[in-house]
ModelCIF file with pLDDT and N, C-alpha, C, O atoms, coordinates in Angstrom:
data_MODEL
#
_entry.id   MODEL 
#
_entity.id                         1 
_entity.type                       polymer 
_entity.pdbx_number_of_molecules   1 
#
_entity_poly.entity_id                      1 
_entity_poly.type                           'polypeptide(L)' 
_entity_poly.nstd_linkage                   no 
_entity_poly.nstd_monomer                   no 
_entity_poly.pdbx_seq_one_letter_code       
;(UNK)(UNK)(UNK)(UNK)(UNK)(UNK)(UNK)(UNK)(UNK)(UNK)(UNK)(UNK)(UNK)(UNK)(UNK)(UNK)
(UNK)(UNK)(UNK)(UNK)(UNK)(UNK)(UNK)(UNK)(UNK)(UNK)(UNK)(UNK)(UNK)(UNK)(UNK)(UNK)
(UNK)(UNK)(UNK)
;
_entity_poly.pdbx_seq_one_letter_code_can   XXXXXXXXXXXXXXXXXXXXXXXXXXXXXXXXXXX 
_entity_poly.pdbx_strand_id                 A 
#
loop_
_entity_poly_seq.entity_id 
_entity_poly_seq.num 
_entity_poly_seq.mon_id 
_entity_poly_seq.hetero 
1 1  UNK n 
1 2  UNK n 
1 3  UNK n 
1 4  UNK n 
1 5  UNK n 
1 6  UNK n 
1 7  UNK n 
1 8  UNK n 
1 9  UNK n 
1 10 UNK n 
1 11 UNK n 
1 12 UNK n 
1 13 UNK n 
1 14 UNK n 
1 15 UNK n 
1 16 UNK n 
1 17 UNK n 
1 18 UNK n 
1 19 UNK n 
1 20 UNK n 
1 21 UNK n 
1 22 UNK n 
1 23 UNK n 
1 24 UNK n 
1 25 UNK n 
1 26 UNK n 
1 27 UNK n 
1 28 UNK n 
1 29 UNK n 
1 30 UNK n 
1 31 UNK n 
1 32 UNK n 
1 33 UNK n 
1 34 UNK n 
1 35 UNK n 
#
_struct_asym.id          A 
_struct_asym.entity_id   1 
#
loop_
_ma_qa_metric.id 
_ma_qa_metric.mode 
_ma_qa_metric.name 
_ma_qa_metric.software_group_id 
_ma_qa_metric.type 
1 global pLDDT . pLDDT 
2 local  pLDDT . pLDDT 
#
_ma_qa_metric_global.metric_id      1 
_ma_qa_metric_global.metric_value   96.00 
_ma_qa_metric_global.model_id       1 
_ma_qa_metric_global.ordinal_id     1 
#
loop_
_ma_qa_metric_local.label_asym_id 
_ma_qa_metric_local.label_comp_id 
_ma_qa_metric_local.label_seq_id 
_ma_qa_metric_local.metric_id 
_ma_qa_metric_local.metric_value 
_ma_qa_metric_local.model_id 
_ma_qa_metric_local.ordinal_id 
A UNK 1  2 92.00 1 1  
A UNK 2  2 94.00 1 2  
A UNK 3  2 90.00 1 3  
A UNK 4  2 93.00 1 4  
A UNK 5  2 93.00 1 5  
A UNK 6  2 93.00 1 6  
A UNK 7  2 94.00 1 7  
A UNK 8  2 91.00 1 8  
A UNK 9  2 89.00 1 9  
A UNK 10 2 94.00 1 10 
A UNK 11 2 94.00 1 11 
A UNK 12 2 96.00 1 12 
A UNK 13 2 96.00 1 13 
A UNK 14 2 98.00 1 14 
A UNK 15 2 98.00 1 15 
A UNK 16 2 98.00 1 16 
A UNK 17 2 97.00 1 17 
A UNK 18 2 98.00 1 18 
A UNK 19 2 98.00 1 19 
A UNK 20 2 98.00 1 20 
A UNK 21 2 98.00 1 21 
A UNK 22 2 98.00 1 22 
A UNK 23 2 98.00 1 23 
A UNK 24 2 98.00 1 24 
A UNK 25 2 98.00 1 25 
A UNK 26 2 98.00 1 26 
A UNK 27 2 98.00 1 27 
A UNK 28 2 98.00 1 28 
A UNK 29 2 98.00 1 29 
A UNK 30 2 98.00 1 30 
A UNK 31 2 98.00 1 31 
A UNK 32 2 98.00 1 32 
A UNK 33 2 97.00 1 33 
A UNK 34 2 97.00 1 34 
A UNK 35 2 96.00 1 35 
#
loop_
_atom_site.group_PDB 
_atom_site.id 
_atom_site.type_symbol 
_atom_site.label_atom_id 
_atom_site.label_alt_id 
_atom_site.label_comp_id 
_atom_site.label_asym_id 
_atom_site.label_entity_id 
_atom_site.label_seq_id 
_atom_site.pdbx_PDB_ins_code 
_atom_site.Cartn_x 
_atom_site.Cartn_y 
_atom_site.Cartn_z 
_atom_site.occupancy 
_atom_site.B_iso_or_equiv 
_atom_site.pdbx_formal_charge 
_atom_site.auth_seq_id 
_atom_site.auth_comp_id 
_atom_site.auth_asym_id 
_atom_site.auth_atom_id 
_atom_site.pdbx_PDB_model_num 
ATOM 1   N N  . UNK A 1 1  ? 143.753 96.775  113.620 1.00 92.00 ? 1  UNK A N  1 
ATOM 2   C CA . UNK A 1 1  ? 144.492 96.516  112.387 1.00 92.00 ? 1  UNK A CA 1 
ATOM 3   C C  . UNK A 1 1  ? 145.352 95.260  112.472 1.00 92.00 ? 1  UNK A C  1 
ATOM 4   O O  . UNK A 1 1  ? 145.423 94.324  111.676 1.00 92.00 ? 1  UNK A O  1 
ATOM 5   N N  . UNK A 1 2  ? 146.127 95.508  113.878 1.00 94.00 ? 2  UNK A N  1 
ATOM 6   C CA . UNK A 1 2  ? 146.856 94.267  113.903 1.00 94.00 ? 2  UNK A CA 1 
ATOM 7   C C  . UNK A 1 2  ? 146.335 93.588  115.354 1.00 94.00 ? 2  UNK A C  1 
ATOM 8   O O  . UNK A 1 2  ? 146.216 94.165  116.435 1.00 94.00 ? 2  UNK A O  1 
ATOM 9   N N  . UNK A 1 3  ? 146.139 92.565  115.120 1.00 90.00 ? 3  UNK A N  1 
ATOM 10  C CA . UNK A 1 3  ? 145.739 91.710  116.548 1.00 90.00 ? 3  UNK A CA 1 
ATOM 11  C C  . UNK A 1 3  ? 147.129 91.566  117.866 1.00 90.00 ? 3  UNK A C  1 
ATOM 12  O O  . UNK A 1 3  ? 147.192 91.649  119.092 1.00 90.00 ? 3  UNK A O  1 
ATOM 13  N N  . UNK A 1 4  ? 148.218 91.274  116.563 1.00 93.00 ? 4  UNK A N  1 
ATOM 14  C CA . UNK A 1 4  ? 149.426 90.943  117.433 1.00 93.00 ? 4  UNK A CA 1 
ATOM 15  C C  . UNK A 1 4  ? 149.877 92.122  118.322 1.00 93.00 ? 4  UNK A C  1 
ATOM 16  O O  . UNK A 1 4  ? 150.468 92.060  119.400 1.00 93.00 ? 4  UNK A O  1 
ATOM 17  N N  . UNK A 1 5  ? 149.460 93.239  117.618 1.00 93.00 ? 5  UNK A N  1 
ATOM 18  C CA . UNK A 1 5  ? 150.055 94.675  118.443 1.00 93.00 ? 5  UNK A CA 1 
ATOM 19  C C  . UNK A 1 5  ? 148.829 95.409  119.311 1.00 93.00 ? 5  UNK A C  1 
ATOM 20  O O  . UNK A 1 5  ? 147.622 95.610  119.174 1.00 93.00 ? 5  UNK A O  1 
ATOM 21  N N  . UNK A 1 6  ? 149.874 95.682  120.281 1.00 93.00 ? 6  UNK A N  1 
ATOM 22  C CA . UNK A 1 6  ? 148.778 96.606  121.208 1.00 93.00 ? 6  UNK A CA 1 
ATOM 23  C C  . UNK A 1 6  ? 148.100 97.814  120.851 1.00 93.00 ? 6  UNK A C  1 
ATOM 24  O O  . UNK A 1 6  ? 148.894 98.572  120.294 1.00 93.00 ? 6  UNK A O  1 
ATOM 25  N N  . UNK A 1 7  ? 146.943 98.301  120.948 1.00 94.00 ? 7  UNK A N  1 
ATOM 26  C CA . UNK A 1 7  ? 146.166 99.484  120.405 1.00 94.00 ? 7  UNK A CA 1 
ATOM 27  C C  . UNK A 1 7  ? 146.633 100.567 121.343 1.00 94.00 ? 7  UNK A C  1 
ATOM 28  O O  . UNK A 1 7  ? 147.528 100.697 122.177 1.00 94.00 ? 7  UNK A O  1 
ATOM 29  N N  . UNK A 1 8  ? 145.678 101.267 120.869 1.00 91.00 ? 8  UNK A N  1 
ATOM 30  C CA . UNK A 1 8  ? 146.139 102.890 121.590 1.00 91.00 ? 8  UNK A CA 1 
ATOM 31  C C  . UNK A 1 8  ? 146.047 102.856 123.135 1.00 91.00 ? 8  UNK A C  1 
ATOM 32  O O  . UNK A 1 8  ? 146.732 103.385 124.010 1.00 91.00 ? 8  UNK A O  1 
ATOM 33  N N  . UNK A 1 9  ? 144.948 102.040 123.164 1.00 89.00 ? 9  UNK A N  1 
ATOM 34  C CA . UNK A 1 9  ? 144.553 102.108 125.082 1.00 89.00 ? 9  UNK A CA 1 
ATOM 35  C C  . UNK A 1 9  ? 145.185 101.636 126.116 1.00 89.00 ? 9  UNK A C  1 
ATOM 36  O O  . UNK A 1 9  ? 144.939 101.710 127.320 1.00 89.00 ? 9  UNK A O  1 
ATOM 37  N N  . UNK A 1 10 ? 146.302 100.980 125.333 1.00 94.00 ? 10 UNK A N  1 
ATOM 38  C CA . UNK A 1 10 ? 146.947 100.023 126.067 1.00 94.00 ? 10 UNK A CA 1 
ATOM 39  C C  . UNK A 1 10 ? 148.389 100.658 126.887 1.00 94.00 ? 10 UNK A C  1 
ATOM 40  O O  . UNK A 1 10 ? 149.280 101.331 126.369 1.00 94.00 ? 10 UNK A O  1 
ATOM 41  N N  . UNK A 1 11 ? 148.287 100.213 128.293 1.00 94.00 ? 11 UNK A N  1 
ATOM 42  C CA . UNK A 1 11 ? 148.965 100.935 128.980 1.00 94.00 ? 11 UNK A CA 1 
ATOM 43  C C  . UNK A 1 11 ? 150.032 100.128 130.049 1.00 94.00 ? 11 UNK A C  1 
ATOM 44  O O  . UNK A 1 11 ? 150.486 100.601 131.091 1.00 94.00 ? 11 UNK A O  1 
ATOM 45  N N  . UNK A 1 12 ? 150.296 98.772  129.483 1.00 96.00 ? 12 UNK A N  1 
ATOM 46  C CA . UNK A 1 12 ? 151.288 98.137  130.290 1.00 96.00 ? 12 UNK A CA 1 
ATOM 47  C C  . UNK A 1 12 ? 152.440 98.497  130.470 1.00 96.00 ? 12 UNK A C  1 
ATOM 48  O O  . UNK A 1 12 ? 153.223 98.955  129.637 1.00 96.00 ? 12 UNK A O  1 
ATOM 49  N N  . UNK A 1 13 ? 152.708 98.170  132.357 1.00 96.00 ? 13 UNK A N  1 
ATOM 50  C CA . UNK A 1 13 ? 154.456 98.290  132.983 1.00 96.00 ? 13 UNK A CA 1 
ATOM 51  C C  . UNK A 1 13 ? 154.773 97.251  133.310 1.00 96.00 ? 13 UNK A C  1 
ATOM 52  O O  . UNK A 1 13 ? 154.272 96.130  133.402 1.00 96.00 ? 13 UNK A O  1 
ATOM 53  N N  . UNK A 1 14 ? 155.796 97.784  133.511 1.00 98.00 ? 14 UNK A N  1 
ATOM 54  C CA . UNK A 1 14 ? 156.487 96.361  134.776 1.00 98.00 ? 14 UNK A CA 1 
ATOM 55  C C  . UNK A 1 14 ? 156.032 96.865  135.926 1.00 98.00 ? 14 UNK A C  1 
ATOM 56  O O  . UNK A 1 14 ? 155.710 98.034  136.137 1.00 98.00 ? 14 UNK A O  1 
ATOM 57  N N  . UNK A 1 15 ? 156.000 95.451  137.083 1.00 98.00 ? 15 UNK A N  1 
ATOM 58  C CA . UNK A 1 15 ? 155.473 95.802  138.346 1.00 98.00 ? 15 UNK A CA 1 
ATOM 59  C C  . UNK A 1 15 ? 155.832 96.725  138.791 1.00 98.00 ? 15 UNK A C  1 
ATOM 60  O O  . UNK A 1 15 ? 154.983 97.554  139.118 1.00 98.00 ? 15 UNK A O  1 
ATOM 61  N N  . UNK A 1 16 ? 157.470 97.060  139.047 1.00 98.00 ? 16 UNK A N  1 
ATOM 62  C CA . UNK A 1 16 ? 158.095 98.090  139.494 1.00 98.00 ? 16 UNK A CA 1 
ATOM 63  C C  . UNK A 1 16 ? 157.449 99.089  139.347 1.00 98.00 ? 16 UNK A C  1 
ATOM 64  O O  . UNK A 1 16 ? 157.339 99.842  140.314 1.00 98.00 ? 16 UNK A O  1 
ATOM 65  N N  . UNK A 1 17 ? 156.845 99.404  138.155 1.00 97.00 ? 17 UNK A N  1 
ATOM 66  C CA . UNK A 1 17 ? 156.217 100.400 137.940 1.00 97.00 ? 17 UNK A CA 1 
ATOM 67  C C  . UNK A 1 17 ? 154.936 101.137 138.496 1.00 97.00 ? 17 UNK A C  1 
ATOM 68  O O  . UNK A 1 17 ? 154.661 102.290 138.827 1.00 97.00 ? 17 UNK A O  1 
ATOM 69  N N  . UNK A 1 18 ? 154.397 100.134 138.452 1.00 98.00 ? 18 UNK A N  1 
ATOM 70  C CA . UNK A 1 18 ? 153.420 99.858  138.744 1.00 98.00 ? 18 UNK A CA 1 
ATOM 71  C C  . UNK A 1 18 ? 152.906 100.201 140.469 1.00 98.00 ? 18 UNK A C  1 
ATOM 72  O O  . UNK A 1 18 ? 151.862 100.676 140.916 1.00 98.00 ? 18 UNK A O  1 
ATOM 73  N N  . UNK A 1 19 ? 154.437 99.609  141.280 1.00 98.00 ? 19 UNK A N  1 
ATOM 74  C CA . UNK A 1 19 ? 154.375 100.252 142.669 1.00 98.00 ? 19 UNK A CA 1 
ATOM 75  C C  . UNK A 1 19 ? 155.151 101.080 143.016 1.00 98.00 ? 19 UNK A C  1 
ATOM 76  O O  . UNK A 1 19 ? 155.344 101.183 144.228 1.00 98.00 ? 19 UNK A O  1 
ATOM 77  N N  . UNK A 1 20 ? 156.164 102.319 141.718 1.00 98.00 ? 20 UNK A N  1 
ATOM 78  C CA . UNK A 1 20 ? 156.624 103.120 142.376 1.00 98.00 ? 20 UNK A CA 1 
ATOM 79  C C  . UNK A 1 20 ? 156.452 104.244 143.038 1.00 98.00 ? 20 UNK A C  1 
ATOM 80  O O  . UNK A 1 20 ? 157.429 104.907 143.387 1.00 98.00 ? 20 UNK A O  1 
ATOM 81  N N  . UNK A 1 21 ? 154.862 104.720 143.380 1.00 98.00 ? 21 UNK A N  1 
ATOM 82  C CA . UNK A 1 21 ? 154.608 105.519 144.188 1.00 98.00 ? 21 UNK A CA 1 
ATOM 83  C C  . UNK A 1 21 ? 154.462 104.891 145.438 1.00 98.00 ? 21 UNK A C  1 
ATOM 84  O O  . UNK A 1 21 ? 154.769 105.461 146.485 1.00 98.00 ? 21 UNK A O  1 
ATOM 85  N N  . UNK A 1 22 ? 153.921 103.519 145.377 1.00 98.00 ? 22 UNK A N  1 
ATOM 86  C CA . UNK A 1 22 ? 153.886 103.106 147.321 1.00 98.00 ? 22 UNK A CA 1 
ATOM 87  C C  . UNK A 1 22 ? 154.941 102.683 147.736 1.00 98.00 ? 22 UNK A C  1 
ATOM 88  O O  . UNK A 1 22 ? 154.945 102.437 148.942 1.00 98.00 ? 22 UNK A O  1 
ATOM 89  N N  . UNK A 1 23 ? 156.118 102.447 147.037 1.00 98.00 ? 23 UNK A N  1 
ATOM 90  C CA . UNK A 1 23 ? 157.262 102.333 147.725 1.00 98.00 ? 23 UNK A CA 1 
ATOM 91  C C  . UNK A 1 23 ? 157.738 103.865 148.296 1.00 98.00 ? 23 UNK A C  1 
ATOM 92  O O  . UNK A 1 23 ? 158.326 104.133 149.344 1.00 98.00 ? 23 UNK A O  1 
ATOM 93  N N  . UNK A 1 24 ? 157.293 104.711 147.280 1.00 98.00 ? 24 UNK A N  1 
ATOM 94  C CA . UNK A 1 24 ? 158.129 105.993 147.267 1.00 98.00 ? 24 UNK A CA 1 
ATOM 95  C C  . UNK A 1 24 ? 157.090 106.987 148.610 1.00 98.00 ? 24 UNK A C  1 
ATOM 96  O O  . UNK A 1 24 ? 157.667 107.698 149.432 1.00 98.00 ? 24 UNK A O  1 
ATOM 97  N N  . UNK A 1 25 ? 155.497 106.828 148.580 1.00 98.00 ? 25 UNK A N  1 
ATOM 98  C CA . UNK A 1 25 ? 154.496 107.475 149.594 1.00 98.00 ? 25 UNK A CA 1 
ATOM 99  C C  . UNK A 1 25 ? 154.161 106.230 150.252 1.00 98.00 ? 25 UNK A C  1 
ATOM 100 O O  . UNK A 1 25 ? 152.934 106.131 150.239 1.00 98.00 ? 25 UNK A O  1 
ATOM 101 N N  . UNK A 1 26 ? 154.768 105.105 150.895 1.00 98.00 ? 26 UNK A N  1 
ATOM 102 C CA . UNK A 1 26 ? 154.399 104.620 151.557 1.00 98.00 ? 26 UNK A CA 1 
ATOM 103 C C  . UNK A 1 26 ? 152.973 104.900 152.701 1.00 98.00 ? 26 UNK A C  1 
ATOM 104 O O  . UNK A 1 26 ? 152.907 105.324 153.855 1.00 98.00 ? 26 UNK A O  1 
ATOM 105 N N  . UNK A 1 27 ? 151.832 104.368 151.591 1.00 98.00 ? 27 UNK A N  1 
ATOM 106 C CA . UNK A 1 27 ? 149.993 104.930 152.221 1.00 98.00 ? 27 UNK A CA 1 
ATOM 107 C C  . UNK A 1 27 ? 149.722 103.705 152.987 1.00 98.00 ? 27 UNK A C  1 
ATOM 108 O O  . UNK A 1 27 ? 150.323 102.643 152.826 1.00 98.00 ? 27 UNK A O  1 
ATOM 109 N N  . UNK A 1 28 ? 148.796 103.917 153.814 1.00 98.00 ? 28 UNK A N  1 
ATOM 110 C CA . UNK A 1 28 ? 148.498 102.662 155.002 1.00 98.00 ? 28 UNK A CA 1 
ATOM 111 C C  . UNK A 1 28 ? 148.101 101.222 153.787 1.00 98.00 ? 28 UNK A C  1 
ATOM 112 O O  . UNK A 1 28 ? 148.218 100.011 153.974 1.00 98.00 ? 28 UNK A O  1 
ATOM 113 N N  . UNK A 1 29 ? 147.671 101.894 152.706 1.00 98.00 ? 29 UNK A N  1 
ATOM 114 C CA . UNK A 1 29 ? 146.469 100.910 152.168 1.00 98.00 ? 29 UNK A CA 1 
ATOM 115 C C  . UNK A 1 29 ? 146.731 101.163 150.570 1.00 98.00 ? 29 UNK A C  1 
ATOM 116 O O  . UNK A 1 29 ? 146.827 102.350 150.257 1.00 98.00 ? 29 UNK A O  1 
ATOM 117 N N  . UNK A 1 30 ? 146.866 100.126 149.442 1.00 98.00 ? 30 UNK A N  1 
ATOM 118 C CA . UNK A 1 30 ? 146.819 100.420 148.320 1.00 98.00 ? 30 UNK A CA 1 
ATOM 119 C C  . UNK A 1 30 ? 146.349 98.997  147.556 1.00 98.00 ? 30 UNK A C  1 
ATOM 120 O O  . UNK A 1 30 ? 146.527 97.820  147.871 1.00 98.00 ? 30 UNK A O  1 
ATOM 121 N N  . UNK A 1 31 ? 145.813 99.494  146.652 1.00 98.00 ? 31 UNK A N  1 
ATOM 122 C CA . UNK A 1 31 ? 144.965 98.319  146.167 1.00 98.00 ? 31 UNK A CA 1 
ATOM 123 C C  . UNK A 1 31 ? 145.786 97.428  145.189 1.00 98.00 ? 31 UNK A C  1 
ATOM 124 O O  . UNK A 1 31 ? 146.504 98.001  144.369 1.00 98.00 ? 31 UNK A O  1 
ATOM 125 N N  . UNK A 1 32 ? 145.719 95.703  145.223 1.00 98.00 ? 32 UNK A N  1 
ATOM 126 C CA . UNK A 1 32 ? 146.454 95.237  144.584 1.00 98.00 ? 32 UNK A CA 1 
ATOM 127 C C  . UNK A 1 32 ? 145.515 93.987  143.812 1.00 98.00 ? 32 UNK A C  1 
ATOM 128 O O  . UNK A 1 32 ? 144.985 93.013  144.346 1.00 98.00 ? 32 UNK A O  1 
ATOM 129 N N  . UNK A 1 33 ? 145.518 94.409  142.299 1.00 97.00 ? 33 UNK A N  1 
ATOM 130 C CA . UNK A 1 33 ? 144.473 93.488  141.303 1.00 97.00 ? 33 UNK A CA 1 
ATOM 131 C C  . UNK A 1 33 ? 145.169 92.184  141.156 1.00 97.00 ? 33 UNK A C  1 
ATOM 132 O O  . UNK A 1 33 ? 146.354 91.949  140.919 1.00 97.00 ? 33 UNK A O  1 
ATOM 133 N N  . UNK A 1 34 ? 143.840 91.140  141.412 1.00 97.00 ? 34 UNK A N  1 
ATOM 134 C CA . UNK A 1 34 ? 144.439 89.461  141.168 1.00 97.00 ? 34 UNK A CA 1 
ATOM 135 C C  . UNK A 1 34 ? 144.102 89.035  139.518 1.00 97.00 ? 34 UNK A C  1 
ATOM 136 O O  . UNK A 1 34 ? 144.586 88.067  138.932 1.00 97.00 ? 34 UNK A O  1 
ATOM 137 N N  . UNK A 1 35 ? 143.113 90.062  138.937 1.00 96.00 ? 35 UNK A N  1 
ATOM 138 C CA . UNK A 1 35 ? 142.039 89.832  137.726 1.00 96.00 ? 35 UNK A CA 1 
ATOM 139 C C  . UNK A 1 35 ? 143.114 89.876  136.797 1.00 96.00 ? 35 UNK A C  1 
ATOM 140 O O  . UNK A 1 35 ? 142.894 89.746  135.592 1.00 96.00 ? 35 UNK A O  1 
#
C-alpha cells in the first residue's frame, strides 16, 4: 500500500538486539550476516 512503510514481514532491531542472547548464552559459535 505504502512503499515508504514497512509490511507485515518485516522484523527489524537494533544490533543489541539482535545479539542479546549471545551475550546473555555465550555459544562457542553464532552466525553473523554481511548480506
Amino acid at each position: 500500500d505504502d512503499p515508504l512503510k514497512p509490511g507485515p514481514g518485516t522484523n527489524m532491531q537494533t544490533p543489541e538486539k539482535r545479539v542479546e542472547h549471545i551475550v546473555a548464552l555465550q555459544p562457542e559459535i553464532c552466525s553473523l550476516d554481511l548480506n
